[in-house]
Protein backbone atom coordinates (compact mmCIF):
# COMPACT_ATOMS: atom_id res chain seq x y z
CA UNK A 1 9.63 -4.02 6.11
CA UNK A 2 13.11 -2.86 6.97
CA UNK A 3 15.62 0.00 6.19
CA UNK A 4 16.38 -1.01 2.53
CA UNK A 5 13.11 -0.88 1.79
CA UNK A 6 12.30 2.36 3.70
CA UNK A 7 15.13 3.83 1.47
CA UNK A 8 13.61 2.56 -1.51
CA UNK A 9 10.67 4.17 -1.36
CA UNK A 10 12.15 7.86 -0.65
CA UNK A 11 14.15 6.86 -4.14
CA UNK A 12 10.95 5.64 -6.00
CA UNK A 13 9.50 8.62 -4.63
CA UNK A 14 12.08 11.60 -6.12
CA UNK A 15 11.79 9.60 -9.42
CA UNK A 16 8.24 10.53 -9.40
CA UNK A 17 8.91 14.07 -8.06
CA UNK A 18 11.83 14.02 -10.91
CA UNK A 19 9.29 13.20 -13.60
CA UNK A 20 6.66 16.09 -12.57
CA UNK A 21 6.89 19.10 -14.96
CA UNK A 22 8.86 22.03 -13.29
CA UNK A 23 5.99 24.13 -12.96
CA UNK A 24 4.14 21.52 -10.28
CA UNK A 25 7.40 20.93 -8.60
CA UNK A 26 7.38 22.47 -5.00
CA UNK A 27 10.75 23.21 -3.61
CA UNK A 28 12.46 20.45 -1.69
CA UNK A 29 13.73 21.33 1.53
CA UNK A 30 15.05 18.26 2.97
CA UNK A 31 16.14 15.21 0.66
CA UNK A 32 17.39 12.37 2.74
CA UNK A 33 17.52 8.61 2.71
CA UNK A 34 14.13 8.16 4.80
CA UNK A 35 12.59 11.20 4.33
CA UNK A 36 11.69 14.29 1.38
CA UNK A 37 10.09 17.60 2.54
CA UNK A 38 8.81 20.09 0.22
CA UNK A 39 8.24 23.65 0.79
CA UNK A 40 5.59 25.75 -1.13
CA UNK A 41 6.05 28.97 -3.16
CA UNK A 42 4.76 31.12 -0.12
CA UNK A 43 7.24 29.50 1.95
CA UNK A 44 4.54 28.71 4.61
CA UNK A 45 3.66 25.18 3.98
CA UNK A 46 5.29 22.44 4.19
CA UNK A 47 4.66 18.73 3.28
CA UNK A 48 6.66 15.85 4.45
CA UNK A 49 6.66 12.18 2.70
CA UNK A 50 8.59 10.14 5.77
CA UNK A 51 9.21 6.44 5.00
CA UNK A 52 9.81 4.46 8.40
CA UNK A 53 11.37 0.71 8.33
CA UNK A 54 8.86 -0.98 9.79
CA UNK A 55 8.39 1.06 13.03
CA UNK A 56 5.70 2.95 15.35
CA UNK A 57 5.41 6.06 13.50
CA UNK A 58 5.11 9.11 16.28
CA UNK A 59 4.76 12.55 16.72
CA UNK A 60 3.29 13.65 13.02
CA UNK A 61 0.08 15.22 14.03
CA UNK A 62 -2.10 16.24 11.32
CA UNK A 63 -0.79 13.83 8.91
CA UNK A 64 -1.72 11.21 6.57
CA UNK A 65 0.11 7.74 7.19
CA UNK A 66 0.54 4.79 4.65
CA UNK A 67 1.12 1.30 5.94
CA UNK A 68 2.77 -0.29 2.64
CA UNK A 69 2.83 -4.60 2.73
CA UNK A 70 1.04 -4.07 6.42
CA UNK A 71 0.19 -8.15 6.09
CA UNK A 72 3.92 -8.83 6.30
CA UNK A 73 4.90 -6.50 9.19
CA UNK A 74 4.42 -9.66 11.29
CA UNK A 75 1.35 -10.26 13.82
CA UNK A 76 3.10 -8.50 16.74
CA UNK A 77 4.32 -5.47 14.98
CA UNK A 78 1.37 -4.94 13.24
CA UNK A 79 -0.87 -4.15 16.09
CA UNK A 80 1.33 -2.35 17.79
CA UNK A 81 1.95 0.22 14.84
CA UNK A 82 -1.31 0.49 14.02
CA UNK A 83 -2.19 1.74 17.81
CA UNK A 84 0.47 4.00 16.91
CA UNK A 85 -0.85 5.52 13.43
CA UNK A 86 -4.14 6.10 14.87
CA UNK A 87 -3.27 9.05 16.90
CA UNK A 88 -1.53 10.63 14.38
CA UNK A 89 -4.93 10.68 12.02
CA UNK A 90 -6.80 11.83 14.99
CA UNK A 91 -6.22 15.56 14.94
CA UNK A 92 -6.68 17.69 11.35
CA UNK A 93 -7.99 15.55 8.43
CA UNK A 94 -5.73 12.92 8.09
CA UNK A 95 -5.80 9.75 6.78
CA UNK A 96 -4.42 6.05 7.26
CA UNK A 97 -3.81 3.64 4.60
CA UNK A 98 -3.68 0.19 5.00
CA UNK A 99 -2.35 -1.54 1.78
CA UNK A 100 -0.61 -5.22 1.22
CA UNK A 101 -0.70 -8.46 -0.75
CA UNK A 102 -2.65 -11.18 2.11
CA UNK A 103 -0.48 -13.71 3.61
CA UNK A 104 -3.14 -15.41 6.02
CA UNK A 105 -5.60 -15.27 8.18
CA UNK A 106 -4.98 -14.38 11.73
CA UNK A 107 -3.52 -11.28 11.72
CA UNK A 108 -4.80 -7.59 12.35
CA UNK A 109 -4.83 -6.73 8.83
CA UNK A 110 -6.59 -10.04 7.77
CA UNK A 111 -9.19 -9.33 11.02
CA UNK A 112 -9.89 -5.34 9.32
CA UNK A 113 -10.13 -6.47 5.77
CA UNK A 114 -12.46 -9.31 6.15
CA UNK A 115 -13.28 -10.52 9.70
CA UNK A 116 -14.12 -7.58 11.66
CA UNK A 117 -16.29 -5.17 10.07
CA UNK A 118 -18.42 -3.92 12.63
CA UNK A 119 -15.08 -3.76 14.67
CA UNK A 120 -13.58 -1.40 11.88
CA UNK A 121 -16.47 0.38 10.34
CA UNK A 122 -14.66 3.58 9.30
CA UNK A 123 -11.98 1.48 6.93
CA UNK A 124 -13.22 1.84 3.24
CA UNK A 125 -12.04 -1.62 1.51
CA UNK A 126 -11.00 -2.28 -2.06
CA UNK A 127 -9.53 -5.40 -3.38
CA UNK A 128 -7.85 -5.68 -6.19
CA UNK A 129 -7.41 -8.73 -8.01
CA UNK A 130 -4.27 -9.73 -9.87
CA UNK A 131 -5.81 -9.75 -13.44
CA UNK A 132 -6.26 -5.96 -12.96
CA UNK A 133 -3.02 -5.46 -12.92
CA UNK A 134 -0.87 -4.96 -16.61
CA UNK A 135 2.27 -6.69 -15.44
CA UNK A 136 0.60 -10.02 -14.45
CA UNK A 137 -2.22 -10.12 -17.32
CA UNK A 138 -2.41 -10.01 -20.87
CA UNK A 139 -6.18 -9.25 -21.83
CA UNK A 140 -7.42 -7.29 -18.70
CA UNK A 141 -10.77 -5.78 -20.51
CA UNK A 142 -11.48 -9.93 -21.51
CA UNK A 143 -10.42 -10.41 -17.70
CA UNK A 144 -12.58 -8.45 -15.89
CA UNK A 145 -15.90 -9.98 -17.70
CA UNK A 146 -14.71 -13.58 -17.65
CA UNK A 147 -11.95 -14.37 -15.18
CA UNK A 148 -14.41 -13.82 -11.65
CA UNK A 149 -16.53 -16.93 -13.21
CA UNK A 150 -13.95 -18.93 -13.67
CA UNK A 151 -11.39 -21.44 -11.26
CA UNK A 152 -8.26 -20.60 -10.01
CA UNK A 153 -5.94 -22.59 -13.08
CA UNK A 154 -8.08 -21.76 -15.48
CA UNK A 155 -8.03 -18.03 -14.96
CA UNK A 156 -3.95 -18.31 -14.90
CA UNK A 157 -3.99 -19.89 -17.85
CA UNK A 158 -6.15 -18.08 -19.90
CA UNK A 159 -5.63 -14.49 -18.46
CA UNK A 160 -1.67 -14.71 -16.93
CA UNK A 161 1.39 -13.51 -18.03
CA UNK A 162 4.48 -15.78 -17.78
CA UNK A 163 5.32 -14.32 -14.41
CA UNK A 164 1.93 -15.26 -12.93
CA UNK A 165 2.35 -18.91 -14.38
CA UNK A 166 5.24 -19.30 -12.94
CA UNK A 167 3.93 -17.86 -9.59
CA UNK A 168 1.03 -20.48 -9.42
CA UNK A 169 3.33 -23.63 -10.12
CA UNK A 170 6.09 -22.39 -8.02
CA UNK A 171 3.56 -22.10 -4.68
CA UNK A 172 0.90 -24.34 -6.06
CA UNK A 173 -1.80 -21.60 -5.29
CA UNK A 174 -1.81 -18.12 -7.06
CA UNK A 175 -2.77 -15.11 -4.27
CA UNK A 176 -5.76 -13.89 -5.88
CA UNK A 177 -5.97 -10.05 -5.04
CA UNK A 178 -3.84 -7.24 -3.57
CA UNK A 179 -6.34 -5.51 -0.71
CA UNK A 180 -5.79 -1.63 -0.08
CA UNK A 181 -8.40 -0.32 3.01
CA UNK A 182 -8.65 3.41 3.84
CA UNK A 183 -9.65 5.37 6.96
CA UNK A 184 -11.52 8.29 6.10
């Protein structure tokens, strides 16, 4: 969404590289605010994890790209950086990510996820709903049998964890799933 974020996820990022035993650690060449780039043993490959604030991405061919929270990039910004991703999956074998919590309807990631399949038909889609998830629900095994039969308040109640409680009185209305779409 913006710079602080972007920097965030370069630091969330080295914590994870941090936590890998030594022996699956490649070198890291470049260790900055926005970006990390390792180097491999042979010292002929190299792999770059770039985390832009919310901006057309450009000039990474051959590269896999991740649009993180693409729902709240705004309406405007979202098209135009996903006109700019697409180029950069379109030589080699890479891949673009589409991942967010929904806001609303309207927008481009709202129209691939749910509106315009025929439009999209390469875009894998997987939803994810929030009783899946360990930080927001208590029983997820009980969950996932009973909480897709039942209403919106009852499933809070019966599957939530404080924070998701206090989630669904705060806004009145709980969001019920995190969506995460692929291009393959």
């Amino acid at each position: 969404m913006n710079l602080e974020e972007a920097i965030e996820k370069i630091r969330y990022a080295n914590m994870l590289y941090d936590s890998l035993p030594l022996r699956w650690q490649k070198k890291k060449v470049i260790d900055n605010r926005t970006s990390i780039e390792f180097e491999d043993s042979t010292r002929r490959f190299r792999s770059r994890l770039i985390s832009h604030p919310c901006k057309n991405p450009r000039g990474k061919h051959k590269a896999d790209v991740f649009l993180d929270e693409f729902a709240h990039y705004g309406v405007y910004r979202q098209r135009a950086i996903y006109v700019a991703s697409v180029p950069i999956i379109s030589r080699g074998e890479g891949q673009l990510t589409i991942g967010s919590t929904p806001i609303a309807s309207g927008d481009l990631f709202h129209e691939i996820m749910k509106q315009e399949r025929k439009k999209y038909p390469k875009f894998s889609r997987l939803s994810i709903p929030w009783w899946e998830c360990p930080d927001f629900c208590h029983n997820i095994e009980k969950a996932r049998a009973e909480a897709p039969h039942m209403e919106t308040a009852e499933r809070v109640h019966a599957f939530g964890k404080e924070i998701i409680i206090d989630i669904f009185y705060s806004q009145q209305s709980v969001g019920e799933k995190i969506y995460l779409c692929a291009i393959l």
